[in-house]
Structure formats: structure tokens, C-alpha cells
C-alpha atoms as a PDB file:
ATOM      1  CA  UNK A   1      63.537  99.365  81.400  1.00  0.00           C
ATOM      2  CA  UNK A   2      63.686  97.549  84.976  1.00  0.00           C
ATOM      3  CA  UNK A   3      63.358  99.845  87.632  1.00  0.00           C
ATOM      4  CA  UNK A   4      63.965  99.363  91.252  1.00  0.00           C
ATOM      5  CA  UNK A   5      62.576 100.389  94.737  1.00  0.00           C
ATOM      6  CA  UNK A   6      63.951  99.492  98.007  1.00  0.00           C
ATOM      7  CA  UNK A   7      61.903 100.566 100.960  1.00  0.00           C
ATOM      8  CA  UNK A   8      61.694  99.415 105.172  1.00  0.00           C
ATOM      9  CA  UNK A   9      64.862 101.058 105.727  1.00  0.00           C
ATOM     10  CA  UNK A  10      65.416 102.738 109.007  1.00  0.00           C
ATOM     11  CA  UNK A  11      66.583 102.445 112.682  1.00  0.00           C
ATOM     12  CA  UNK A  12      66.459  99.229 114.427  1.00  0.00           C
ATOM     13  CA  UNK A  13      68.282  98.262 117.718  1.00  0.00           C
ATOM     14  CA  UNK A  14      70.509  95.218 118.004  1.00  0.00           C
ATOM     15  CA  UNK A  15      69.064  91.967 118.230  1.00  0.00           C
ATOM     16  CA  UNK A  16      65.722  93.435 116.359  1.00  0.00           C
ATOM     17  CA  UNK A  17      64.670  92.467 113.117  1.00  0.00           C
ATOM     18  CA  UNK A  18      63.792  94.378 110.151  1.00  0.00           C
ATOM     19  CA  UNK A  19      62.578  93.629 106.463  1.00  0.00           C
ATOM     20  CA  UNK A  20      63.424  95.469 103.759  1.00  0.00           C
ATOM     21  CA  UNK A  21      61.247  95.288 100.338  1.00  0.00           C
ATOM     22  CA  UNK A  22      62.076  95.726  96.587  1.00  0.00           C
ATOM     23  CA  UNK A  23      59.481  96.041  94.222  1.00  0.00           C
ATOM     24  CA  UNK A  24      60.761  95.757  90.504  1.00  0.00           C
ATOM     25  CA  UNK A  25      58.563  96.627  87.522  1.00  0.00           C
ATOM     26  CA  UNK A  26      59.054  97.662  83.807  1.00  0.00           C
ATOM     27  CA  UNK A  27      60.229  95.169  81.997  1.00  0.00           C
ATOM     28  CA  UNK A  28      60.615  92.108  84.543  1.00  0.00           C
ATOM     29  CA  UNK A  29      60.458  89.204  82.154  1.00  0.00           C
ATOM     30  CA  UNK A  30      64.671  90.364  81.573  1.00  0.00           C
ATOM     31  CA  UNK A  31      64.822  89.604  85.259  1.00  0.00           C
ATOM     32  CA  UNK A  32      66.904  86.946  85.985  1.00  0.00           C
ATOM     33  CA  UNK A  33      67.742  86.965  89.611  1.00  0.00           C
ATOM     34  CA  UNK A  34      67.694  89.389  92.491  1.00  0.00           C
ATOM     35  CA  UNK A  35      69.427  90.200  95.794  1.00  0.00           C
ATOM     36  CA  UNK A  36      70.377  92.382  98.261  1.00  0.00           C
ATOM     37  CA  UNK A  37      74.018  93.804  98.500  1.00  0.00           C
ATOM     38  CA  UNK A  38      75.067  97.012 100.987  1.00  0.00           C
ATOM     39  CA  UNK A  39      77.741  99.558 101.302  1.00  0.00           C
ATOM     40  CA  UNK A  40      79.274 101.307 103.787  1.00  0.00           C
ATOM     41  CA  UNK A  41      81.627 104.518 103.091  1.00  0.00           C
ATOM     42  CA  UNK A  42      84.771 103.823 102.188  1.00  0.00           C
ATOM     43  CA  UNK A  43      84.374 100.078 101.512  1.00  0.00           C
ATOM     44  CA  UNK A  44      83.174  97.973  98.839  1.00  0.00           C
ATOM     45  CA  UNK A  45      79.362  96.961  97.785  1.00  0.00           C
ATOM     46  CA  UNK A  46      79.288  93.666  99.971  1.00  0.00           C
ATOM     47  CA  UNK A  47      76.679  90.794  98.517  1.00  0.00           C
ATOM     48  CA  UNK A  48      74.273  89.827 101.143  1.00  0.00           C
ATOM     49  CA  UNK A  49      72.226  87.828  99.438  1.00  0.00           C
ATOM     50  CA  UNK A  50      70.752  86.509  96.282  1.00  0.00           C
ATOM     51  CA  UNK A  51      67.806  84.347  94.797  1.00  0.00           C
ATOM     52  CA  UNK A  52      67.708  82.783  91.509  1.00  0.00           C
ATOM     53  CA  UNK A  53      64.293  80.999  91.538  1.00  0.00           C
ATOM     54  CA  UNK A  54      64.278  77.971  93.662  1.00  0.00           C
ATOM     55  CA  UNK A  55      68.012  78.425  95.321  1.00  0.00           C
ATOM     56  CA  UNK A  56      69.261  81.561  97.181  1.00  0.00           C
ATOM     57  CA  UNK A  57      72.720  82.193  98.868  1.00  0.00           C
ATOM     58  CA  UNK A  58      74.201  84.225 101.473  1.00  0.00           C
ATOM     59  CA  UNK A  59      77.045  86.047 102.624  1.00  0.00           C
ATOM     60  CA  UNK A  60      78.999  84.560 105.898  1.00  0.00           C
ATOM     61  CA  UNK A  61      78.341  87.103 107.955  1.00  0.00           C
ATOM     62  CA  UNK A  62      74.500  87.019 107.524  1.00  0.00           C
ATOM     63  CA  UNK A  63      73.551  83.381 107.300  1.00  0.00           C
ATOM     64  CA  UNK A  64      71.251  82.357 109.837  1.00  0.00           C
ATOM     65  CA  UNK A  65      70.430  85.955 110.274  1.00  0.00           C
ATOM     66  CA  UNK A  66      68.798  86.808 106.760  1.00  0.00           C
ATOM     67  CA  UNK A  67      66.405  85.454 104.766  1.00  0.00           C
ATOM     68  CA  UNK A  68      65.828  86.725 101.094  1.00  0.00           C
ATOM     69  CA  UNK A  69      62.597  85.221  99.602  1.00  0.00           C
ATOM     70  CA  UNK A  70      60.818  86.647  96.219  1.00  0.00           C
ATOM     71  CA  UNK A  71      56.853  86.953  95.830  1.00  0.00           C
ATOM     72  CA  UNK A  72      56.890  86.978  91.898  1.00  0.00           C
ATOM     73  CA  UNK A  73      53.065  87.664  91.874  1.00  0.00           C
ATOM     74  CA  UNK A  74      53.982  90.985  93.203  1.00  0.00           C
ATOM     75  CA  UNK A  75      57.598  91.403  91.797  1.00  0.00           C
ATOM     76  CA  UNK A  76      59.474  91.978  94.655  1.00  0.00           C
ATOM     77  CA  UNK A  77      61.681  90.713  97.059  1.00  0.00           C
ATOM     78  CA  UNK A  78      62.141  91.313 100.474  1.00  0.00           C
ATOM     79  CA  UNK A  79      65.292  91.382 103.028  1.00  0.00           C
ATOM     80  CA  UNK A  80      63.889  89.802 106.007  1.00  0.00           C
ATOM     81  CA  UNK A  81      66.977  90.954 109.089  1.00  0.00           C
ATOM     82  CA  UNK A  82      66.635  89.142 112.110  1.00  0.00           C
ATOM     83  CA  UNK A  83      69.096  89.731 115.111  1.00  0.00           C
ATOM     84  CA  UNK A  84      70.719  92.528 113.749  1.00  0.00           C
ATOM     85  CA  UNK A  85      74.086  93.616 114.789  1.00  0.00           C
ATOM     86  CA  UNK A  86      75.734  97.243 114.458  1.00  0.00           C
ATOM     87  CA  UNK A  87      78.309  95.821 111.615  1.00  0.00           C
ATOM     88  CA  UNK A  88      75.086  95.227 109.950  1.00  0.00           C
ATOM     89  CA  UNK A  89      74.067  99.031 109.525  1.00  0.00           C
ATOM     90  CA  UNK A  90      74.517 100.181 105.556  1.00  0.00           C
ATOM     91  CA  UNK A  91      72.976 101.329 102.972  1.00  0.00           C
ATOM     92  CA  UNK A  92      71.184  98.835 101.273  1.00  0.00           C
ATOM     93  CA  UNK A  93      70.480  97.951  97.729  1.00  0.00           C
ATOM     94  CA  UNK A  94      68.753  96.147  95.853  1.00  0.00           C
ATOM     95  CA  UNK A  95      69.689  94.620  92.413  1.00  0.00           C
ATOM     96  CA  UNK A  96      68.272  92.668  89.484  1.00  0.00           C
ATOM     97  CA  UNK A  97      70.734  90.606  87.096  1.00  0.00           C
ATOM     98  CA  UNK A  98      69.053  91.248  83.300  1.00  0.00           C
ATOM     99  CA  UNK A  99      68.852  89.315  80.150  1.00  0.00           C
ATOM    100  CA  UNK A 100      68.372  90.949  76.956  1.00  0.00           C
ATOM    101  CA  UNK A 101      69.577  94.233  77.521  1.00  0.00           C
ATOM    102  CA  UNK A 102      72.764  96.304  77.093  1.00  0.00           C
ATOM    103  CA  UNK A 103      72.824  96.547  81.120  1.00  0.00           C
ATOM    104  CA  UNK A 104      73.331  93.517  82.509  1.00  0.00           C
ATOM    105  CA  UNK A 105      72.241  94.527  85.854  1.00  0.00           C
ATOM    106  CA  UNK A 106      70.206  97.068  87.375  1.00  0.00           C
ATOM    107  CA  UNK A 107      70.576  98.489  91.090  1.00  0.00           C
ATOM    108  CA  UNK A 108      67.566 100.826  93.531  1.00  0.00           C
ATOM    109  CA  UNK A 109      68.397 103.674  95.040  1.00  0.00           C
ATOM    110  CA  UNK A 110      69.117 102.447  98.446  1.00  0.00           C
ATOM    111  CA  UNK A 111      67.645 102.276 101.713  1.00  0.00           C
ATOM    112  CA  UNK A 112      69.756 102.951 105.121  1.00  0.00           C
ATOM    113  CA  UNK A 113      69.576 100.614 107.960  1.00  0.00           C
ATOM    114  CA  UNK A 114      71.527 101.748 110.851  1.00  0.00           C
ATOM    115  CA  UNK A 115      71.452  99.206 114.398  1.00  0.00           C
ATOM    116  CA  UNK A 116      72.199 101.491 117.318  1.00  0.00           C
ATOM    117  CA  UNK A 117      70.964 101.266 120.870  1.00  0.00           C
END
């Protein structure tokens, strides 16, 4: 099993910056890419960004603002959120893409970021 733990959530006024972490263990050779995606009610899970190795890729509305990067000697990622704006507060989660398992992806609990002067 992969599990999942988001953490640096929390309150941040606009224009700060803010990283969020994800540490993955179990069974992280199944991993085969990461990202970030948040959620706020009533909407859909939005993709923020992802890494696959040597290439990531971000949403519109972040690029330029975010920066996903991956330390794979301590398996986990991080959401580093610079200039934040309010649209930007959600709860955010973490996710791993498997291989070799009946899931084929696997998300954290979520951590909440809310921007608010």
C-alpha cells in the first residue's frame, strides 16, 4: 500500500508564499508520478500540478506562481506557493499515480490553505 501525507497547510495572506509537503511511503516503487490537485466546495478537484521525473506541468492559473519539485531520497514532494491570491485558498491534496496495483491512484487526506488578509 502507498500512503499519503500532506502537511504546511494553513493561513497565509495574499502575496505570501507557502509550501506544502507530501511524504509518500509503503510501497513507493508503484509510484509513478505525483502532484498536487485542490478542491473547493461545490466545485471540482482542480489539477495544480504534477511531476513525472524530469518534466512537471501546471495549471493556468498557477504558473509562475507554483513550483512542484520531488526529493525522491526522502519520498516526498512539496507545493512551493508563492504570491498567493484568495482564489487560491482550498483544500489541498496530494496524489500519487500507481503501477501494479488494482488502484491506479492514491490521494492524502488534505491540507487547507486559506489566503485572507
Amino acid at each position: 500500500q502507498v500512503q499519503l501525507v500532506e502537511s504546511g497547510g494553513g493561513l497565509v495572506q495574499p502575496g505570501g508564499s507557502l509550501r506544502l509537503s507530501c511524504a509518500a511511503s509503503g510501497s513507493i516503487f508503484k509510484i509513478t508520478a505525483m502532484g498536487w490537485y485542490r478542491q473547493v466546495p461545490g466545485k471540482q478537484r482542480e489539477l495544480v500540478a504534477i511531476t513525472t521525473g524530469g518534466t512537471t506541468n501546471y495549471a493556468d492559473s498557477v504558473k509562475g506562481r507554483f513550483t512542484i519539485s520531488r526529493d525522491n531520497a526522502e519520498n516526498t514532494v512539496y507545493l512551493q506557493m508563492n504570491s498567493v491570491k484568495p482564489e487560491d485558498t482550498a483544500v489541498y491534496y496530494c496524489n500519487a499515480k500507481l503501477s501494479f496495483s488494482p488502484d491506479r491512484e492514491v490521494w492524502g487526506q488534505g491540507t487547507l490553505v486559506t489566503v485572507s488578509s
